[in-house]
N, C-alpha and C. Protein backbone atom coordinates (compact mmCIF):
# COMPACT_ATOMS: atom_id res chain seq x y z
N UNK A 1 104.32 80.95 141.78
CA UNK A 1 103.75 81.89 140.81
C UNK A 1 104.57 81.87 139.52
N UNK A 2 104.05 82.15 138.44
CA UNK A 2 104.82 81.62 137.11
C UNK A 2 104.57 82.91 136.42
N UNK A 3 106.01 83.08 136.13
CA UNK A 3 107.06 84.60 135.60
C UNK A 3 106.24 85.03 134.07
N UNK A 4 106.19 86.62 133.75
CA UNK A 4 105.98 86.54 132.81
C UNK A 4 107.19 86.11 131.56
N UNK A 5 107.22 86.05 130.66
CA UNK A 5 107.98 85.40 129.29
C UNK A 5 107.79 86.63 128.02
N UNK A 6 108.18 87.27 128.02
CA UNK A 6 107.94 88.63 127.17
C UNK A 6 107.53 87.80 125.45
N UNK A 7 108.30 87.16 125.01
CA UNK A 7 108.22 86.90 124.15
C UNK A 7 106.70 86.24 124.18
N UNK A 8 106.34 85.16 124.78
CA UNK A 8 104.78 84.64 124.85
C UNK A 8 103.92 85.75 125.11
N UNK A 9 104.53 86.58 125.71
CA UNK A 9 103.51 87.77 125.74
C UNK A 9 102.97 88.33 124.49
N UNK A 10 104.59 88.73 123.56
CA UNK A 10 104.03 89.45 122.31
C UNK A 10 103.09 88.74 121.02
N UNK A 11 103.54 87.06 121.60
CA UNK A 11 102.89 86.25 120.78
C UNK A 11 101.26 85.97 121.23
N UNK A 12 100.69 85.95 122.64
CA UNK A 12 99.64 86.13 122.49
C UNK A 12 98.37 87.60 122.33
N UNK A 13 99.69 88.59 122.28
CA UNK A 13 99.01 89.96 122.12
C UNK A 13 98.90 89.96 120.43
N UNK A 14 99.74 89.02 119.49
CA UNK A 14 99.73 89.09 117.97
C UNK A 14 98.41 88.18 117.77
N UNK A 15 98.81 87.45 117.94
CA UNK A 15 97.02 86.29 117.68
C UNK A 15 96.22 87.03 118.26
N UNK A 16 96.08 87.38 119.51
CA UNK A 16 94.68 88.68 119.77
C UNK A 16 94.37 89.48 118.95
N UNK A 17 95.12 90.11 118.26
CA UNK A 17 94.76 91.14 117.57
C UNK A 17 93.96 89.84 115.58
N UNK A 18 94.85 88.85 115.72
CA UNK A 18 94.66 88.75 114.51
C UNK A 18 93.25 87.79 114.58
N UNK A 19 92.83 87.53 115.60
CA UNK A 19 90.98 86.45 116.18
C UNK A 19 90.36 88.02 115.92
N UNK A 20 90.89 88.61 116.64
CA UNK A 20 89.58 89.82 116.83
C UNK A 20 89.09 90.81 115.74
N UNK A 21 90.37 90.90 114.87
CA UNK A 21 90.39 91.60 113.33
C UNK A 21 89.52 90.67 112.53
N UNK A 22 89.81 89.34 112.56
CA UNK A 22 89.27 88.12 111.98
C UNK A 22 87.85 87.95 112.21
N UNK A 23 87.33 88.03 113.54
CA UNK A 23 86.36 87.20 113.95
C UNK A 23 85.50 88.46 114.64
N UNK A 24 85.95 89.11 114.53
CA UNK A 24 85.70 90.59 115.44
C UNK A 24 85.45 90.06 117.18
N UNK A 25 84.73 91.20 118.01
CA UNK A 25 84.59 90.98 119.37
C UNK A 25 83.65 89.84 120.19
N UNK A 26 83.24 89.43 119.34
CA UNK A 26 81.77 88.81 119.55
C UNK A 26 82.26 86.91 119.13
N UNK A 27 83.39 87.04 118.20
CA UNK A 27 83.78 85.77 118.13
C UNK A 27 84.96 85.30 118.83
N UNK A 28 85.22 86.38 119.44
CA UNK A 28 86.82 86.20 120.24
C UNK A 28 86.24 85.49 121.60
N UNK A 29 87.17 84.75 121.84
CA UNK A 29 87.48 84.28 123.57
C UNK A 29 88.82 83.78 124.33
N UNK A 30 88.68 84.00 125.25
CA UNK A 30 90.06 83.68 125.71
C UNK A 30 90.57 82.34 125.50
N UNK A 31 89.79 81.36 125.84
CA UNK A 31 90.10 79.67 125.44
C UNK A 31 90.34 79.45 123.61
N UNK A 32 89.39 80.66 123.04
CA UNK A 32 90.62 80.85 121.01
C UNK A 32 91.57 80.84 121.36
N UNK A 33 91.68 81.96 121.73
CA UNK A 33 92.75 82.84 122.41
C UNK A 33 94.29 82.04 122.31
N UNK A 34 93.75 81.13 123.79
CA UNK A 34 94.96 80.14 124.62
C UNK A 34 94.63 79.18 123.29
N UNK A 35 94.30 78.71 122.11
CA UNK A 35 94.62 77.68 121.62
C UNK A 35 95.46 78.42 120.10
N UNK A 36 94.89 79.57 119.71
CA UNK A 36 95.57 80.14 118.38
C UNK A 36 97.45 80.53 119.06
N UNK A 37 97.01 80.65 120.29
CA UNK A 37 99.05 80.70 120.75
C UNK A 37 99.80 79.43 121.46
N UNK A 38 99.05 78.72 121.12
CA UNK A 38 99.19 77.68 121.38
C UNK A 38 100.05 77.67 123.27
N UNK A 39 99.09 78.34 123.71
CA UNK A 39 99.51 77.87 125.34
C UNK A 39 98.43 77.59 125.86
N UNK A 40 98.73 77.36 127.44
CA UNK A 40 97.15 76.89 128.07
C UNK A 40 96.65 78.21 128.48
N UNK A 41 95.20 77.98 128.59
CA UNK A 41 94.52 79.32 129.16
C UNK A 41 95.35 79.75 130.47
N UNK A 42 95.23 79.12 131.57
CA UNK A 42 95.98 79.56 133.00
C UNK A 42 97.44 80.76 132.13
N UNK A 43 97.79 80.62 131.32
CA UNK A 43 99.04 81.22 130.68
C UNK A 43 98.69 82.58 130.03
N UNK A 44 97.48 82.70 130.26
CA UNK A 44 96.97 84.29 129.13
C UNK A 44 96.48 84.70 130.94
N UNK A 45 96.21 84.19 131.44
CA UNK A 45 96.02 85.28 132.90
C UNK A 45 97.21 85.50 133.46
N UNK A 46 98.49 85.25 133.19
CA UNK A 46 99.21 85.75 133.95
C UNK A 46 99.35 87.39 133.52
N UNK A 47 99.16 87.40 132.74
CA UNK A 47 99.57 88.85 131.56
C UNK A 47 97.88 89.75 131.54
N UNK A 48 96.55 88.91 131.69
CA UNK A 48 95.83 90.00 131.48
C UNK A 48 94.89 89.12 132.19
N UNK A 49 93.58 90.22 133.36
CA UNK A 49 92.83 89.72 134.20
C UNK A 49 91.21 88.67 133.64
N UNK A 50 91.55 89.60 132.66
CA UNK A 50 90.10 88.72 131.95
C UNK A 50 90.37 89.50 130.68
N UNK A 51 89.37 88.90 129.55
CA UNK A 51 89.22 89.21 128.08
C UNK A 51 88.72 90.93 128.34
N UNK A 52 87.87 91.50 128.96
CA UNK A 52 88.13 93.32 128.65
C UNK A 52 89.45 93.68 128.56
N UNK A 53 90.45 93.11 129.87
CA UNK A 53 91.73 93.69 130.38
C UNK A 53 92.59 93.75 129.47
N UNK A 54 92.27 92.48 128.47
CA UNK A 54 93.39 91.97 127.45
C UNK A 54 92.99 93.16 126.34
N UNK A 55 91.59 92.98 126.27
CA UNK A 55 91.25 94.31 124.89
C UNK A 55 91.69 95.16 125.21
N UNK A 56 91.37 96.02 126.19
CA UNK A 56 91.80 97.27 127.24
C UNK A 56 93.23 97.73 126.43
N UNK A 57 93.83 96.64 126.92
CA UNK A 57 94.93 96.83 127.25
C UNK A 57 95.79 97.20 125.91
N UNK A 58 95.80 95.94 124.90
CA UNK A 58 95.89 96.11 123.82
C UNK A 58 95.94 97.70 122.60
N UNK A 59 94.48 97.91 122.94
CA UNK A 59 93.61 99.43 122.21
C UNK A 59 94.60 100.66 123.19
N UNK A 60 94.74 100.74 124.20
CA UNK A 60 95.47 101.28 124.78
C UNK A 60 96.99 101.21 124.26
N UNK A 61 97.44 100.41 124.32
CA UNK A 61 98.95 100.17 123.21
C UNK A 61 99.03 100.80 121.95
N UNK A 62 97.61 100.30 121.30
CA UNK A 62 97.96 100.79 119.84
C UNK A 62 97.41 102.11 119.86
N UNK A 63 96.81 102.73 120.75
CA UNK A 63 96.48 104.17 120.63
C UNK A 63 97.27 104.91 121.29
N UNK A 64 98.40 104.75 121.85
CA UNK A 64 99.26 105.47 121.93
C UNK A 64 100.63 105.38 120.91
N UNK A 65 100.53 104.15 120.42
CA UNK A 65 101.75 103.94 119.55
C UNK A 65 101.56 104.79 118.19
N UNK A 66 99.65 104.99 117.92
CA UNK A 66 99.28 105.60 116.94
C UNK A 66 99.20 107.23 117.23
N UNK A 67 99.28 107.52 118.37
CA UNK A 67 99.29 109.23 118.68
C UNK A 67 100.80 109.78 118.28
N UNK A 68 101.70 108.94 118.76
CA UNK A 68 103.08 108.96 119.09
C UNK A 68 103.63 109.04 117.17
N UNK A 69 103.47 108.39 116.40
CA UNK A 69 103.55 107.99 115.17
C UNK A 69 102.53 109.15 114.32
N UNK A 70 101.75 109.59 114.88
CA UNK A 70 100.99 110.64 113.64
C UNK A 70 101.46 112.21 114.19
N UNK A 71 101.85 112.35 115.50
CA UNK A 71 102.43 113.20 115.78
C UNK A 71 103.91 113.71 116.09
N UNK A 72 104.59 112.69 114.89
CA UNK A 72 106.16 112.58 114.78
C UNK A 72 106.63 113.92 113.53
N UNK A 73 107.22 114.53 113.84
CA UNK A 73 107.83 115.53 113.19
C UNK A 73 106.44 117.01 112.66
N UNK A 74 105.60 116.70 114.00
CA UNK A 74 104.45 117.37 113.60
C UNK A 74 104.51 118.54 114.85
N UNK A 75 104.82 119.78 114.44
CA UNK A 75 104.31 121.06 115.67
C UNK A 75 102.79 121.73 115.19
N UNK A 76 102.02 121.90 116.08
CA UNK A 76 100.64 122.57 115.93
C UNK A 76 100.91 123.98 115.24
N UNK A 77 102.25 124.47 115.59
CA UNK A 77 102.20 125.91 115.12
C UNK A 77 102.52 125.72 113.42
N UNK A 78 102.94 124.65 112.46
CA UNK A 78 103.35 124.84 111.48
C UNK A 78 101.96 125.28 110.34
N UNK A 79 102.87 125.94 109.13
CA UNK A 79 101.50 126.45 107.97
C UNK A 79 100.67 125.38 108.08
N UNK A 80 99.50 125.56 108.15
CA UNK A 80 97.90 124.68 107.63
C UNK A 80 99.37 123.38 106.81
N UNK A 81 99.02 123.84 105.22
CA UNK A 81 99.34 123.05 104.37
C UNK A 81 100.58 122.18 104.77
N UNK A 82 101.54 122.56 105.45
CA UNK A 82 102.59 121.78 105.80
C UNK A 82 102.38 120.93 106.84
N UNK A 83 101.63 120.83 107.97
CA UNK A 83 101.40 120.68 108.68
C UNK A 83 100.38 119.09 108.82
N UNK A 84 99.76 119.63 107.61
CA UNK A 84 98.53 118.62 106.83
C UNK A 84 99.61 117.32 105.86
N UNK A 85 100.78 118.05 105.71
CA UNK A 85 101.43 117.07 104.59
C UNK A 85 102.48 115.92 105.60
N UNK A 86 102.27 116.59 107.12
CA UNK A 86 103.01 115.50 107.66
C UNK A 86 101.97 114.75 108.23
N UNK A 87 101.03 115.12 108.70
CA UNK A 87 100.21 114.45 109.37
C UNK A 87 99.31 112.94 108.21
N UNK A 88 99.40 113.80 106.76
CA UNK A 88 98.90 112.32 105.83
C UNK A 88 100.15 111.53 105.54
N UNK A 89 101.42 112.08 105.75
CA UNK A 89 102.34 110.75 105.86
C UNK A 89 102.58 109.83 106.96
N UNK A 90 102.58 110.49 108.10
CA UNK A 90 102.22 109.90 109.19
C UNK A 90 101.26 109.08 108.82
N UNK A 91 99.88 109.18 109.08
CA UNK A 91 98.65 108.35 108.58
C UNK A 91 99.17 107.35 108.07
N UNK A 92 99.13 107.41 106.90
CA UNK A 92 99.29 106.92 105.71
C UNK A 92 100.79 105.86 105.89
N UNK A 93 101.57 105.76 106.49
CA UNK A 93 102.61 105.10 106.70
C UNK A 93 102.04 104.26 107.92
N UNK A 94 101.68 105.13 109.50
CA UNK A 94 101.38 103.85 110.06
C UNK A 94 100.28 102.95 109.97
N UNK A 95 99.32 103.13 109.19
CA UNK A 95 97.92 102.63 108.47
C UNK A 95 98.52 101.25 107.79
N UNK A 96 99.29 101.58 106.81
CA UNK A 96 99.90 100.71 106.11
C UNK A 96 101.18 100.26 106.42
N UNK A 97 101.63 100.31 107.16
CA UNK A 97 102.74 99.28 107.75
C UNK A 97 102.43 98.39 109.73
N UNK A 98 101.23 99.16 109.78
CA UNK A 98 100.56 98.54 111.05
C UNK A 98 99.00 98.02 110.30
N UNK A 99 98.24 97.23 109.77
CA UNK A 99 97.58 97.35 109.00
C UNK A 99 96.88 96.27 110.19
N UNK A 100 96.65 95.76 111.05
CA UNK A 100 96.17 94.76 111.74
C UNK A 100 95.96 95.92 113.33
N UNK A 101 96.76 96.48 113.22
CA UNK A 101 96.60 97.42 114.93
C UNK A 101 95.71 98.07 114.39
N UNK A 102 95.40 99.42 112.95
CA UNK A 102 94.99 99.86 112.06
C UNK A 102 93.38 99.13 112.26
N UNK A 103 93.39 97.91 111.51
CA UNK A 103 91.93 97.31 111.56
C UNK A 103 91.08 97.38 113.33
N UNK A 104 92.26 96.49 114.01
CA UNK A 104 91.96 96.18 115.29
C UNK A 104 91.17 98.26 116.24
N UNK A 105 91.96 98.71 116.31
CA UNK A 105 91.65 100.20 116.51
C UNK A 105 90.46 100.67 115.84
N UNK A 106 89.84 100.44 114.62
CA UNK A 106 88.61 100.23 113.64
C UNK A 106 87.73 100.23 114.58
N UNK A 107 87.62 98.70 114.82
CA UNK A 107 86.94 98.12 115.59
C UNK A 107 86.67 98.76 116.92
N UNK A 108 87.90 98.64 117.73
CA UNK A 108 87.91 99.57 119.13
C UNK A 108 86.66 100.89 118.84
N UNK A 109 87.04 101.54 117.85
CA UNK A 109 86.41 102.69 118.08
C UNK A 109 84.81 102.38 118.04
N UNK A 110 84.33 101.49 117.52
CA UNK A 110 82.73 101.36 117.42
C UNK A 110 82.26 100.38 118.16
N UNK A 111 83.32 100.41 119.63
CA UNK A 111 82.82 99.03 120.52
C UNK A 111 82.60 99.62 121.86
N UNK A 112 82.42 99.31 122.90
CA UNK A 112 82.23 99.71 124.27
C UNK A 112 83.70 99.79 125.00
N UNK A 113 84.38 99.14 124.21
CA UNK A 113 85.80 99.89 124.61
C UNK A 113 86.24 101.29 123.85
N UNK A 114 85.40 101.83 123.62
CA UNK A 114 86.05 102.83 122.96
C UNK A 114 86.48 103.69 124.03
N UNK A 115 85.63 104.49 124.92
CA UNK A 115 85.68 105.66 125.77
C UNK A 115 86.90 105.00 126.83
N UNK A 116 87.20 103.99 127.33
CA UNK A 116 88.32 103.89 128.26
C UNK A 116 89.69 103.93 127.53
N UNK A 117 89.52 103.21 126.06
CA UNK A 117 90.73 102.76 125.54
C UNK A 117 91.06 104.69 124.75
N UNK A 118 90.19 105.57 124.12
CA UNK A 118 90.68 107.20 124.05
C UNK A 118 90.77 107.69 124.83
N UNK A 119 90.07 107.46 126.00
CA UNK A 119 90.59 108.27 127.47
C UNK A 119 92.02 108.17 127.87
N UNK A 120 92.67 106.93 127.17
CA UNK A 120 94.16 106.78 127.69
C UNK A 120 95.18 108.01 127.36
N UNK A 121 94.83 108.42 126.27
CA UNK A 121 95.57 108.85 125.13
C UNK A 121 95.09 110.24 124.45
N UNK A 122 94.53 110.26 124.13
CA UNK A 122 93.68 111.35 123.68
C UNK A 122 93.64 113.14 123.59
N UNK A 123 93.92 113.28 125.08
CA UNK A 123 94.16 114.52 125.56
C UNK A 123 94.88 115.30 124.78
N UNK A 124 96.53 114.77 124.92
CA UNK A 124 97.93 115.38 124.11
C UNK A 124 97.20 115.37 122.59
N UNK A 125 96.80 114.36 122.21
CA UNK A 125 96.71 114.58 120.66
C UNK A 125 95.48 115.69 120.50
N UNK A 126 94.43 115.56 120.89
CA UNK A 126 93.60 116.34 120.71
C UNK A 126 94.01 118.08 120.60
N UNK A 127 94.86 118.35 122.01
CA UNK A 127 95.16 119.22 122.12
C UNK A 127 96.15 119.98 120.90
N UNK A 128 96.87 118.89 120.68
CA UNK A 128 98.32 119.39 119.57
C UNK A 128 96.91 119.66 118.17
N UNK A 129 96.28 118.75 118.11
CA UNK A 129 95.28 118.98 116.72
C UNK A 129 94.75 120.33 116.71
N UNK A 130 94.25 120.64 117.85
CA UNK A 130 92.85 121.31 117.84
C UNK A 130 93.97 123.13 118.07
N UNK A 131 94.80 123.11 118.84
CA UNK A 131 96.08 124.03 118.60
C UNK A 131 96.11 124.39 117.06
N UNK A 132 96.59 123.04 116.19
CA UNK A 132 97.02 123.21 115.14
C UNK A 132 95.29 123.86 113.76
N UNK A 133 94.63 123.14 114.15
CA UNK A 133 93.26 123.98 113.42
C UNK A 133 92.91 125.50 114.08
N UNK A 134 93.55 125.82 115.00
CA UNK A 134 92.55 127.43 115.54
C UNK A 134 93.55 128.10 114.98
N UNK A 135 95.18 127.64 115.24
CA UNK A 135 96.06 128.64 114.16
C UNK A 135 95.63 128.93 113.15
N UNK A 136 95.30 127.67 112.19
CA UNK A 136 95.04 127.55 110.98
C UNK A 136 94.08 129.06 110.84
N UNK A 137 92.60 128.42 111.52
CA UNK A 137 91.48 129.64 111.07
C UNK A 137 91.99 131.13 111.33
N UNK A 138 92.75 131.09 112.40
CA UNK A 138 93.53 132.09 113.04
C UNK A 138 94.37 132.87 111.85
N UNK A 139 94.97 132.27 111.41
CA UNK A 139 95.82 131.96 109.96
C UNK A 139 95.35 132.73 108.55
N UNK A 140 94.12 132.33 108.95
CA UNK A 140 93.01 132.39 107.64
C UNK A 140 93.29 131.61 106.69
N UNK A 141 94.16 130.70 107.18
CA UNK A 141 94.29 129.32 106.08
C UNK A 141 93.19 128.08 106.37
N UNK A 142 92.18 128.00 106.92
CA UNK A 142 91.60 127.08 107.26
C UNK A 142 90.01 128.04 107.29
N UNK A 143 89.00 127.65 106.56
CA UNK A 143 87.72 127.86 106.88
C UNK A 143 87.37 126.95 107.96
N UNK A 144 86.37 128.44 108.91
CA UNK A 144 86.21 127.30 110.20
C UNK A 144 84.58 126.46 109.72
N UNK A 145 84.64 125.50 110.29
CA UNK A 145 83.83 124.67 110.14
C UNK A 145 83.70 123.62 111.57
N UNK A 146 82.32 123.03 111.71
CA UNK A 146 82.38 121.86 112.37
C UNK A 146 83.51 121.10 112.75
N UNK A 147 83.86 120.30 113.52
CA UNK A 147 84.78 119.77 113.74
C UNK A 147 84.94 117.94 112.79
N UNK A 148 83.52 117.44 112.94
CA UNK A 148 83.06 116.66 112.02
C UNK A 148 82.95 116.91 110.54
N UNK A 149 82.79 117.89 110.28
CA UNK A 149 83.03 118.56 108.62
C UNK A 149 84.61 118.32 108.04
N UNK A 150 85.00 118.84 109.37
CA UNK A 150 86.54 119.01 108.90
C UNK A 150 86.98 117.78 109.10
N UNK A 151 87.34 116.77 110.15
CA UNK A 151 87.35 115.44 109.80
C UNK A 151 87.03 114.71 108.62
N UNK A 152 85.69 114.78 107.67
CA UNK A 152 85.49 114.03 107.02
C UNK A 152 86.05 114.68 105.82
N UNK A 153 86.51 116.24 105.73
CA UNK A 153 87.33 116.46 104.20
C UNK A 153 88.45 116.24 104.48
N UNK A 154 89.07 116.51 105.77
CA UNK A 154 90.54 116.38 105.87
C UNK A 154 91.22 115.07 105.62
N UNK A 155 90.73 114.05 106.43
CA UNK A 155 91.16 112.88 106.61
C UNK A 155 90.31 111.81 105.96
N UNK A 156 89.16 111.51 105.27
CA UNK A 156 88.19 110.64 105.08
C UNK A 156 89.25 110.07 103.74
N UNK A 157 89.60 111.09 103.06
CA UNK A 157 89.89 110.85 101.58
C UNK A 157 91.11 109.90 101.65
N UNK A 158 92.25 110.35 102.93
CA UNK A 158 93.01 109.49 102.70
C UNK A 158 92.61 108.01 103.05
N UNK A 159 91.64 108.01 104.14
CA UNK A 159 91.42 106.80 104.72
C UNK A 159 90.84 105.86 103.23
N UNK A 160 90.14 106.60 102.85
CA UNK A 160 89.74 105.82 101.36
C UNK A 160 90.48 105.30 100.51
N UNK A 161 91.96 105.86 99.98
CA UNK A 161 92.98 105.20 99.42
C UNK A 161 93.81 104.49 100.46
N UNK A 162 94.03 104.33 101.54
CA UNK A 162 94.50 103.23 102.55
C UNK A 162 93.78 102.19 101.86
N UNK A 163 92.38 101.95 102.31
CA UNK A 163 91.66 100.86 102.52
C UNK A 163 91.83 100.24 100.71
N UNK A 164 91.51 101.18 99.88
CA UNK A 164 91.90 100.59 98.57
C UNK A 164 93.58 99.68 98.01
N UNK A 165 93.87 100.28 99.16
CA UNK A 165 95.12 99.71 99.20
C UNK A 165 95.22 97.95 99.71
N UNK A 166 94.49 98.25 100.80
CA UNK A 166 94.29 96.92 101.72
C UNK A 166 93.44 96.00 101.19
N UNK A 167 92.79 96.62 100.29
CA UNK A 167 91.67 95.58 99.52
C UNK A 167 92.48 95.07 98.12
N UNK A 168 93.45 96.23 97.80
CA UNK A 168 93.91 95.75 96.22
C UNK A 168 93.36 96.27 95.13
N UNK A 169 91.91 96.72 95.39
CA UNK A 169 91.56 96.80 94.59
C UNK A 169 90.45 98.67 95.12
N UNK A 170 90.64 99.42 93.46
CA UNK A 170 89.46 100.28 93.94
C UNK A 170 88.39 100.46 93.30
N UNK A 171 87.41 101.20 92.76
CA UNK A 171 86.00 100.71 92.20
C UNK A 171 86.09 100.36 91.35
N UNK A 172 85.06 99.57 91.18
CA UNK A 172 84.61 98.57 90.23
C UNK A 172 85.76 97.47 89.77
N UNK A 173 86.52 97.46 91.00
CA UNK A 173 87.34 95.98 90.76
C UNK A 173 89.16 96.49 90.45
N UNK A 174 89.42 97.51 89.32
CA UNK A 174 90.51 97.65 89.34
C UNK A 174 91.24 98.13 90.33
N UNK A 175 92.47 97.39 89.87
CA UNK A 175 93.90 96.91 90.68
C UNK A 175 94.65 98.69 91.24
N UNK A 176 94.74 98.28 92.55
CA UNK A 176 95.26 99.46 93.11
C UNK A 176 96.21 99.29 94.06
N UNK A 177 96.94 100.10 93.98
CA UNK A 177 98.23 99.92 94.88
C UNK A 177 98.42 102.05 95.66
N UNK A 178 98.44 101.68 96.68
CA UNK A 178 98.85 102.89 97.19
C UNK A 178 100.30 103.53 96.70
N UNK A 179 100.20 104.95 96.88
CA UNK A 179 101.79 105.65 96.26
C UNK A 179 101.60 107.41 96.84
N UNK A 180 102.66 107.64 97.28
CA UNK A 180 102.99 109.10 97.67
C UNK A 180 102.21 110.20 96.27
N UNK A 181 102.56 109.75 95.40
CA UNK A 181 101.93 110.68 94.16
C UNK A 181 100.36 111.09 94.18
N UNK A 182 99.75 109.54 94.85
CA UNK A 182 97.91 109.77 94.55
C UNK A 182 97.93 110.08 95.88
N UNK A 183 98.72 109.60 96.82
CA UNK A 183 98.40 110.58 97.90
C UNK A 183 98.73 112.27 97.86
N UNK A 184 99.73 112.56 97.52
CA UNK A 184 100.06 113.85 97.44
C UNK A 184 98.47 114.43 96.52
N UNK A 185 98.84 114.28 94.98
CA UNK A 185 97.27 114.56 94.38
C UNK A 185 96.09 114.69 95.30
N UNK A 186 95.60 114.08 95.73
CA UNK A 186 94.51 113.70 96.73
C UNK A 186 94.31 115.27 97.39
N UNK A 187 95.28 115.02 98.44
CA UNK A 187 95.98 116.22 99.53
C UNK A 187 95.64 117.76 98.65
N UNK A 188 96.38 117.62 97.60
CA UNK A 188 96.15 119.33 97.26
C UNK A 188 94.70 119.13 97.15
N UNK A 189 93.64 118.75 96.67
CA UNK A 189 92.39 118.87 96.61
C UNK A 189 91.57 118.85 97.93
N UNK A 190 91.93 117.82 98.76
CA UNK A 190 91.88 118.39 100.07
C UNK A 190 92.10 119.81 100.69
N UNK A 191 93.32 120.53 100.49
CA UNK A 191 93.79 121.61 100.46
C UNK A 191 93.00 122.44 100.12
N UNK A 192 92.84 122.55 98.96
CA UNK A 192 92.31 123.24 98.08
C UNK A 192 90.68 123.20 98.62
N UNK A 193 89.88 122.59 99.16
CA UNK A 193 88.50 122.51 99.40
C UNK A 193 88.40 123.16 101.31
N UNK A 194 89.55 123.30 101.74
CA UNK A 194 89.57 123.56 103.12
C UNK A 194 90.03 125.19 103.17
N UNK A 195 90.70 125.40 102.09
CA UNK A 195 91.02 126.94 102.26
C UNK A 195 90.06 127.84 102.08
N UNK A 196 90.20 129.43 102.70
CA UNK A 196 89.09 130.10 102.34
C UNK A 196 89.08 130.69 101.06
């Protein structure tokens, strides 16, 4: 029986992610796979049972590495506004310094792996979130709203300057670079549209 090799491991979990970001789910296969890491196929089953296991497995990694990372220096009980200012640096830092787990997770979410690969993970964060919004309304710092409402003012805006980031560019072509300042800016208007 032939040992795993950690290092070949991380190297065919990096090319996975970068076929499937690339090519999305539908162009990926394990025999890409075994040739973009340059080992033989028999060498990607020692580490994962078939191509779900390997996705599985993967989306599972980065969704906990991403719960763990947006909920770093974050308590549910802190003010609305403070609370909001760690959670878009969080974001906003592992978005853009994981920018391939980031895409890859994209994807996850609008695929048939979605429901096994958030079932991993999910719970704790949900809970610390959804804690941290009932204070809020609780608070009277937070108008209650939908849960989807509040998603798309809270968080949509930053996701929009990420991706302008990742593209380079934002409408109509000019040159953009992400920065704490247009994020901060951003945020108070966010703020400002969520309070009562």
């Amino acid at each position: 029986m032939r040992t795993r090799d950690e290092h070949k491991e991380q190297l065919v979990r990096q090319k996975a992610l970068e076929l499937i970001v690339h090519q999305g789910f539908e162009g990926f296969s394990m025999q890409k796979l075994a040739k973009a890491a340059e080992v033989s196929p028999a060498t990607l089953y020692i580490y994962y049972k078939d191509k779900e296991d390997l996705i599985t497995g993967i989306g599972i990694e980065i969704g906990k590495k991403f719960s763990e990372n947006v909920l770093r220096d974050f308590d549910s009980n802190l003010p609305f506004a403070e609370g909001m200012r760690i959670q878009w640096r969080n974001r906003a830092r592992y978005a853009i310094e994981h920018r391939l787990e980031t895409e890859f997770f994209e994807q996850i979410r609008s695929s048939s792996f979605r429901e096994k690969v958030m079932d991993s993970f999910v719970e704790d964060f949900k809970s610390s979130m959804g804690k941290f919004v009932h204070n809020a309304i609780a608070h009277k710092e937070l108008n209650p709203m939908p849960l989807e409402v509040f998603w798309s003012v809270a968080y949509a805006p930053l996701y929009n300057l990420i991706r302008f980031h990742h593209e380079g560019r934002s409408m109509g072509g000019k040159p953009f670079v992400f920065s704490e300042e247009l994020m901060y800016q951003t945020l108070a208007l966010v703020l400002k549209a969520l309070k009562p």
